[in-house]
C-alpha atoms as a PDB file:
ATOM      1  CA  UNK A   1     -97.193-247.301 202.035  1.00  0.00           C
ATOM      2  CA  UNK A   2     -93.495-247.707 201.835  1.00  0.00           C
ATOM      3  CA  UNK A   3     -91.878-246.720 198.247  1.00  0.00           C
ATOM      4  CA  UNK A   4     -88.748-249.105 197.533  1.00  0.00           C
ATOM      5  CA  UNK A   5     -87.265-246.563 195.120  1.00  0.00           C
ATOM      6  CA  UNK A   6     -86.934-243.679 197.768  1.00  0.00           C
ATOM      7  CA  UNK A   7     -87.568-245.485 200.794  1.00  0.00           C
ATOM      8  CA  UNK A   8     -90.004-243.336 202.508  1.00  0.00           C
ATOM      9  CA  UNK A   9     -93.441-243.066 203.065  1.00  0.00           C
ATOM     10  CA  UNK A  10     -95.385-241.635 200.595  1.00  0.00           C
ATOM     11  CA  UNK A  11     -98.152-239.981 201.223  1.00  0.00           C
ATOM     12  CA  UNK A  12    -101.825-238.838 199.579  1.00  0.00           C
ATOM     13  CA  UNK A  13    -100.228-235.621 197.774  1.00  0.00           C
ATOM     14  CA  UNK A  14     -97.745-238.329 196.371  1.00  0.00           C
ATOM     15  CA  UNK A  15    -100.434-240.139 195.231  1.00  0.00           C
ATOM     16  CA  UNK A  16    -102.488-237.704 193.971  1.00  0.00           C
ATOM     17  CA  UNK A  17    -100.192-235.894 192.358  1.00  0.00           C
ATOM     18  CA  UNK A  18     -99.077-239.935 190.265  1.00  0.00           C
ATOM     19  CA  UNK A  19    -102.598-240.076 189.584  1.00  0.00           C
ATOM     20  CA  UNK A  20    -102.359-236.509 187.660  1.00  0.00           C
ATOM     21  CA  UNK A  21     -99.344-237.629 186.026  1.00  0.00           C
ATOM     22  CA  UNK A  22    -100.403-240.282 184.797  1.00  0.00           C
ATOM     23  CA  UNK A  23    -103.772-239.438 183.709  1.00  0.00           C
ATOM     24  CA  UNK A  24    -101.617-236.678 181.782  1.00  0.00           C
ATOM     25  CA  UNK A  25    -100.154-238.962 179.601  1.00  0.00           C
ATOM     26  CA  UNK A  26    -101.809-239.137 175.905  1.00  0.00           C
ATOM     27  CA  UNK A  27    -104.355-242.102 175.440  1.00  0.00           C
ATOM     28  CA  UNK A  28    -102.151-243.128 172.466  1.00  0.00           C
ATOM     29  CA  UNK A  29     -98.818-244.116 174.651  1.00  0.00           C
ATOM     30  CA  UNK A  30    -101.121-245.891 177.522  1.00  0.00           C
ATOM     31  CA  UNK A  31    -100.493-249.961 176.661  1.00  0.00           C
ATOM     32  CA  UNK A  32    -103.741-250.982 174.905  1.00  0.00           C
ATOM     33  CA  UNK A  33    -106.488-252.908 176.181  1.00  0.00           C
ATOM     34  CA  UNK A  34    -105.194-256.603 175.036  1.00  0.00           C
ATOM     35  CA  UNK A  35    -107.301-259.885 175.644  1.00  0.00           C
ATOM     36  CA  UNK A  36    -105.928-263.007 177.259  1.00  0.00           C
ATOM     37  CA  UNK A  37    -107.227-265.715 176.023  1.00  0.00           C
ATOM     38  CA  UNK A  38    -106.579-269.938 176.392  1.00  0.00           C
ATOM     39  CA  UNK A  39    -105.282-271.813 172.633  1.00  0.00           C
ATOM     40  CA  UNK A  40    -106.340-275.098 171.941  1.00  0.00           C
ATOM     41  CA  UNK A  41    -106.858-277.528 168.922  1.00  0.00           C
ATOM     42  CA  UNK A  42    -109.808-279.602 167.967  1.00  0.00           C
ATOM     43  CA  UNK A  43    -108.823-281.537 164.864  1.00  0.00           C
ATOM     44  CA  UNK A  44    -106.902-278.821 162.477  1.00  0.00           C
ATOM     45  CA  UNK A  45    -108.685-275.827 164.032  1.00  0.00           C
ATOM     46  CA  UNK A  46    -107.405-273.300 166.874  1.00  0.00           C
ATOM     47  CA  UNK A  47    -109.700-271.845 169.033  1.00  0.00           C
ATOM     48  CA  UNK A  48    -109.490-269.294 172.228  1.00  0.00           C
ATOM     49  CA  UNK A  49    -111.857-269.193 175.143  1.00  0.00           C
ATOM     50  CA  UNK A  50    -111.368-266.300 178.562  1.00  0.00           C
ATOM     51  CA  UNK A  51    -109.180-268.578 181.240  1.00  0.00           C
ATOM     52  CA  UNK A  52    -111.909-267.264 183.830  1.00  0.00           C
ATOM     53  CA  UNK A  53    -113.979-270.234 182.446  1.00  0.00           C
ATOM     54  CA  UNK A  54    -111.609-273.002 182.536  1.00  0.00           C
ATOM     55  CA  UNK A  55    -111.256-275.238 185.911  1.00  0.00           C
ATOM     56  CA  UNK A  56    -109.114-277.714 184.842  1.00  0.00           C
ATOM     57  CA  UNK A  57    -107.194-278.667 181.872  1.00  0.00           C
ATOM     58  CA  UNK A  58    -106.118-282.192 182.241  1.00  0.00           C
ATOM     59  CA  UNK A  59    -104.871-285.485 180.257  1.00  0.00           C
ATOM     60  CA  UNK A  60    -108.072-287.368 179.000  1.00  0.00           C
ATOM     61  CA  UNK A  61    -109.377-289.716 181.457  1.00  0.00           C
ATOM     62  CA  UNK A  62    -111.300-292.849 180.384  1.00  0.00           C
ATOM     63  CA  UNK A  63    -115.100-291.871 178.916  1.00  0.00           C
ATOM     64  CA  UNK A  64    -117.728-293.671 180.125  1.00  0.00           C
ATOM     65  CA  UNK A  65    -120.319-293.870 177.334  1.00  0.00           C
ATOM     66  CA  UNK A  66    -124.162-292.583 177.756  1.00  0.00           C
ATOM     67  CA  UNK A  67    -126.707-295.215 176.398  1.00  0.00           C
ATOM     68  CA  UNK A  68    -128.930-293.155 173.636  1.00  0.00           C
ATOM     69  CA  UNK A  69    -126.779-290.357 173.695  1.00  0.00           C
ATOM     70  CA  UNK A  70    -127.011-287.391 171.267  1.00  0.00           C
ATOM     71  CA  UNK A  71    -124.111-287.767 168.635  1.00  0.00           C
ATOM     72  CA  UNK A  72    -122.474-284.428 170.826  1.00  0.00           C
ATOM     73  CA  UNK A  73    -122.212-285.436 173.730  1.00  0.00           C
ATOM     74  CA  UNK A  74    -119.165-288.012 174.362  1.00  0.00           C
ATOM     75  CA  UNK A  75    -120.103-289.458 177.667  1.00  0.00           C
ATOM     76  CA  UNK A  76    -119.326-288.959 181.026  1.00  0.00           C
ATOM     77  CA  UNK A  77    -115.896-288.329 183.182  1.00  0.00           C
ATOM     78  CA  UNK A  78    -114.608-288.573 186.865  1.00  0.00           C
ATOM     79  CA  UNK A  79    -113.385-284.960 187.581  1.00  0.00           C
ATOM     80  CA  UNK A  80    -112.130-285.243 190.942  1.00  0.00           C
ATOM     81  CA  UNK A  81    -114.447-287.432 191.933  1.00  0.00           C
ATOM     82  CA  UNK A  82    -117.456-285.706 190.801  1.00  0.00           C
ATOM     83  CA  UNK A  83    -119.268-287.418 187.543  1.00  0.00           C
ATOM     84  CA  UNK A  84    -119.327-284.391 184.377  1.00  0.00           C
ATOM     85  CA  UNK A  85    -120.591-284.915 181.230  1.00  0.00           C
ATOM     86  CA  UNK A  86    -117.517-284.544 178.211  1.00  0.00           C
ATOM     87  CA  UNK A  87    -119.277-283.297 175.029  1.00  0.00           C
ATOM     88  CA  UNK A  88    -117.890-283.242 171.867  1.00  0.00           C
ATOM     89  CA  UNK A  89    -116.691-280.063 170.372  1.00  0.00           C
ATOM     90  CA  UNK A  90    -115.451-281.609 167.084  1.00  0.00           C
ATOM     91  CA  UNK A  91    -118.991-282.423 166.751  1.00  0.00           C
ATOM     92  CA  UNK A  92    -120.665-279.382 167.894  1.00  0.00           C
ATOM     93  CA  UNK A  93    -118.237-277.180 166.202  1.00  0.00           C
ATOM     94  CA  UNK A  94    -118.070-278.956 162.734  1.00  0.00           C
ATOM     95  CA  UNK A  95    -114.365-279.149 163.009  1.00  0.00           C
ATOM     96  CA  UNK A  96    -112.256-280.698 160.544  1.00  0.00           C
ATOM     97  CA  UNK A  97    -110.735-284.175 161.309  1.00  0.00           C
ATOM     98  CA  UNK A  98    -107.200-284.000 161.997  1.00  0.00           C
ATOM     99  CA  UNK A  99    -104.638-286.462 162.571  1.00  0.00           C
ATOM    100  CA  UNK A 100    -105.739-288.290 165.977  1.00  0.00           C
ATOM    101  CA  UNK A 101    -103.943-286.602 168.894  1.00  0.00           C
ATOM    102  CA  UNK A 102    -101.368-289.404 171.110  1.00  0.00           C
ATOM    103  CA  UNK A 103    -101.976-286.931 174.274  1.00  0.00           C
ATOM    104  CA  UNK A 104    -105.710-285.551 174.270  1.00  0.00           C
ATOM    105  CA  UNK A 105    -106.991-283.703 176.840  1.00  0.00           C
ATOM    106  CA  UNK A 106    -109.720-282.453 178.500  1.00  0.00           C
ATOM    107  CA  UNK A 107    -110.720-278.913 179.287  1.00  0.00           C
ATOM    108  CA  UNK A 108    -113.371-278.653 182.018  1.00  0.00           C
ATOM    109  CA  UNK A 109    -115.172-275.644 181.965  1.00  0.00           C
ATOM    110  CA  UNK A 110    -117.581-273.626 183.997  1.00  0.00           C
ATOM    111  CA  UNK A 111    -120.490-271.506 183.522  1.00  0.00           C
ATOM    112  CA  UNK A 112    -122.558-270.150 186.559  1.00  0.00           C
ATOM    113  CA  UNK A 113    -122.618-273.576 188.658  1.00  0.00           C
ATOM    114  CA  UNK A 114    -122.479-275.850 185.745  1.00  0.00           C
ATOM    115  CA  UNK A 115    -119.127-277.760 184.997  1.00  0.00           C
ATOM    116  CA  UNK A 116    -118.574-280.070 181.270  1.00  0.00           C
ATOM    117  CA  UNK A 117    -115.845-281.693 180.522  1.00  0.00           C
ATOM    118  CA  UNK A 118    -114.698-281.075 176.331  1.00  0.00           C
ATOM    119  CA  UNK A 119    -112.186-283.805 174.824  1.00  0.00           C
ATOM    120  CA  UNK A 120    -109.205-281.377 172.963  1.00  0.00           C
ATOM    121  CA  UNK A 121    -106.341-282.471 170.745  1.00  0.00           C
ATOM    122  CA  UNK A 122    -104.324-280.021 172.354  1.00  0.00           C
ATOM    123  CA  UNK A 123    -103.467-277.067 174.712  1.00  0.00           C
ATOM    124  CA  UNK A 124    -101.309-274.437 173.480  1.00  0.00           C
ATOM    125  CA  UNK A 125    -101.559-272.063 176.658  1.00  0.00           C
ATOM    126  CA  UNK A 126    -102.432-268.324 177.121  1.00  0.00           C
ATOM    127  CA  UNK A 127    -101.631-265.774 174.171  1.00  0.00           C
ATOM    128  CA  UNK A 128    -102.651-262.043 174.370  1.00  0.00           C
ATOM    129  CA  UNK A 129    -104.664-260.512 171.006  1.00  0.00           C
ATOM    130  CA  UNK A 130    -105.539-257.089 169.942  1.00  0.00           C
ATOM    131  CA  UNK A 131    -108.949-256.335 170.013  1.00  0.00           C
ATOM    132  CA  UNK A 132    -108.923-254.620 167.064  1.00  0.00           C
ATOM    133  CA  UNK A 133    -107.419-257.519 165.561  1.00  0.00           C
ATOM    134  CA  UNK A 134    -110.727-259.386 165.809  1.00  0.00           C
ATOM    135  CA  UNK A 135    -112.927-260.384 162.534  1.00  0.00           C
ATOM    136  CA  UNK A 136    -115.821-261.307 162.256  1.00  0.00           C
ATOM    137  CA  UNK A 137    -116.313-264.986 161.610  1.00  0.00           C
ATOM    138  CA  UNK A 138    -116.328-265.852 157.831  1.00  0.00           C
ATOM    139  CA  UNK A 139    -119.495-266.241 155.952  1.00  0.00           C
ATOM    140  CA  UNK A 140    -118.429-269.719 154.313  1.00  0.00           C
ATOM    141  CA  UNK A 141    -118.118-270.966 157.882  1.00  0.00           C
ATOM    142  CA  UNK A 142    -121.541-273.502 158.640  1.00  0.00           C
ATOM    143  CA  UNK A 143    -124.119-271.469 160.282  1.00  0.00           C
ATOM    144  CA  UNK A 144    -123.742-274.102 163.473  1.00  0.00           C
ATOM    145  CA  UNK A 145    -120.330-273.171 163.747  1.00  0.00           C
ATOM    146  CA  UNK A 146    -120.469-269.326 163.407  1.00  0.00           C
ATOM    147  CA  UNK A 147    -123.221-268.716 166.144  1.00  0.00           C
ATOM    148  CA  UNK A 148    -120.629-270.235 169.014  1.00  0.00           C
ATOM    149  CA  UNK A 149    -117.865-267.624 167.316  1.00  0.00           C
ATOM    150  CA  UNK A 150    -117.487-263.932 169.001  1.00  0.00           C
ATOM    151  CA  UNK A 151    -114.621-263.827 165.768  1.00  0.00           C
ATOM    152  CA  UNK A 152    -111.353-265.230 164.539  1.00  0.00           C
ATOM    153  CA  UNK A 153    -107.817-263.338 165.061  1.00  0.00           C
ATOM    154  CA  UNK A 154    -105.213-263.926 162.351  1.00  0.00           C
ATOM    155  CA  UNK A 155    -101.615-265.161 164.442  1.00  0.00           C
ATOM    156  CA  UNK A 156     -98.855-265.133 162.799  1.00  0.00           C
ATOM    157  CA  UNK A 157     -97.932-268.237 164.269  1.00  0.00           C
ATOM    158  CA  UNK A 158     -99.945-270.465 162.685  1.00  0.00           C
ATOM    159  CA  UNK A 159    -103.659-271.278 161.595  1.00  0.00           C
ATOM    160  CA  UNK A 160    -106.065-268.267 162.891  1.00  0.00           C
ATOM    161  CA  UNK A 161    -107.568-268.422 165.922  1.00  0.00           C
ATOM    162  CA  UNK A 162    -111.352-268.909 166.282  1.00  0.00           C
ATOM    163  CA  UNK A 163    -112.878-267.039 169.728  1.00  0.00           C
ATOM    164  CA  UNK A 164    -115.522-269.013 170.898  1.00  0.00           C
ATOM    165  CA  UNK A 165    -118.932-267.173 172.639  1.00  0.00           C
ATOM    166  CA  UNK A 166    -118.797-269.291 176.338  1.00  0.00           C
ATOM    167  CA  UNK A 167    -122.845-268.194 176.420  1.00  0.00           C
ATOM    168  CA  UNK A 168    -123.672-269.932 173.223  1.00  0.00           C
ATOM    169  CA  UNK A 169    -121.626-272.984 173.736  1.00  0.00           C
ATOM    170  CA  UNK A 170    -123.660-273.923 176.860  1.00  0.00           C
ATOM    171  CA  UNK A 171    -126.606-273.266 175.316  1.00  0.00           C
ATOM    172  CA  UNK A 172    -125.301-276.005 172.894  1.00  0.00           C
ATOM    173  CA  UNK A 173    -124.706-278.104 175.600  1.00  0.00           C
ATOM    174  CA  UNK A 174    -127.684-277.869 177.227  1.00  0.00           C
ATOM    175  CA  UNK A 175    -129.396-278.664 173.978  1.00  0.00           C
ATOM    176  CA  UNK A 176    -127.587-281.504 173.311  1.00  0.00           C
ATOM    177  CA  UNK A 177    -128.566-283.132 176.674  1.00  0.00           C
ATOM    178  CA  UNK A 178    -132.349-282.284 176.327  1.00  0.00           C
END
């Protein structure tokens, strides 16, 4: 391994001898564990889910509706060719309405092998939190709504931002296509 700074090889007493130095260093001045996490809007409400479960986050193609469909899922989409079910996370959420979006879009997401589509108002990108910064979801929240929270982080740019539990919103899913 080449150093750029000193231009020379370094070697395995180099090495060793960073690795002491740095595990030297007081826990308190190492940067802090942060989470990276994906915004977006349903209606008036922000929410955050890990970017290791999003495939694709897309303009909203044309839904194809589901005859005798539960009220949560929307229909169906062409994702790249392959047919995915688009669910409704206004619905399954309890979100409040907000003014209708002119660009929605769609967030795919995966779990394991399985792939849904969700129609969004609106994605804000990646944004880093503190996890000590997360709360536990309020107990005025519906009871529906809190079990698909891990907790909300206050931002001070904007509304708070709910973190949703990627385990417990597929089990809604699969629920709502039983």
């Amino acid at each position: 391994m080449t150093t750029a700074f000193l231009q020379r090889e370094s070697d395995a007493a180099d090495r060793e001898r960073w690795r002491a130095e740095l595990a030297a260093i007081p826990s308190a001045t190492r940067r802090r564990e942060r989470l990276v996490l994906f915004l977006f809007r349903v209606g008036k409400e922000r929410f955050a889910i890990e970017p290791a479960h999003i495939e694709l986050a897309a303009p909203l193609p044309g839904i194809h509706s589901i005859p005798h469909r539960r009220e949560s899922l929307a229909g169906a989409i062409n994702v790249r060719g392959s047919v995915t079910l688009c669910f409704s996370l206004a619905n399954i959420l309890g979100c409040s309405p907000g003014t209708p979006s002119d660009s929605p879009m769609i967030l795919v997401l995966m779990r394991h092998a399985w792939r849904v589509a969700c129609r969004v108002d609106a994605c804000e990108g990646m944004a880093e939190f503190e996890p000590s910064a997360l709360h536990p979801p309020p107990a005025t929240l519906l009871a529906a709504a809190r079990t698909h929270l891990k907790g909300i982080f206050s931002s001070g740019e904007g509304p708070d931002v709910a973190w949703l539990d990627v385990d417990s919103l597929f089990g809604a899913f699969d629920t709502a296509t039983g």
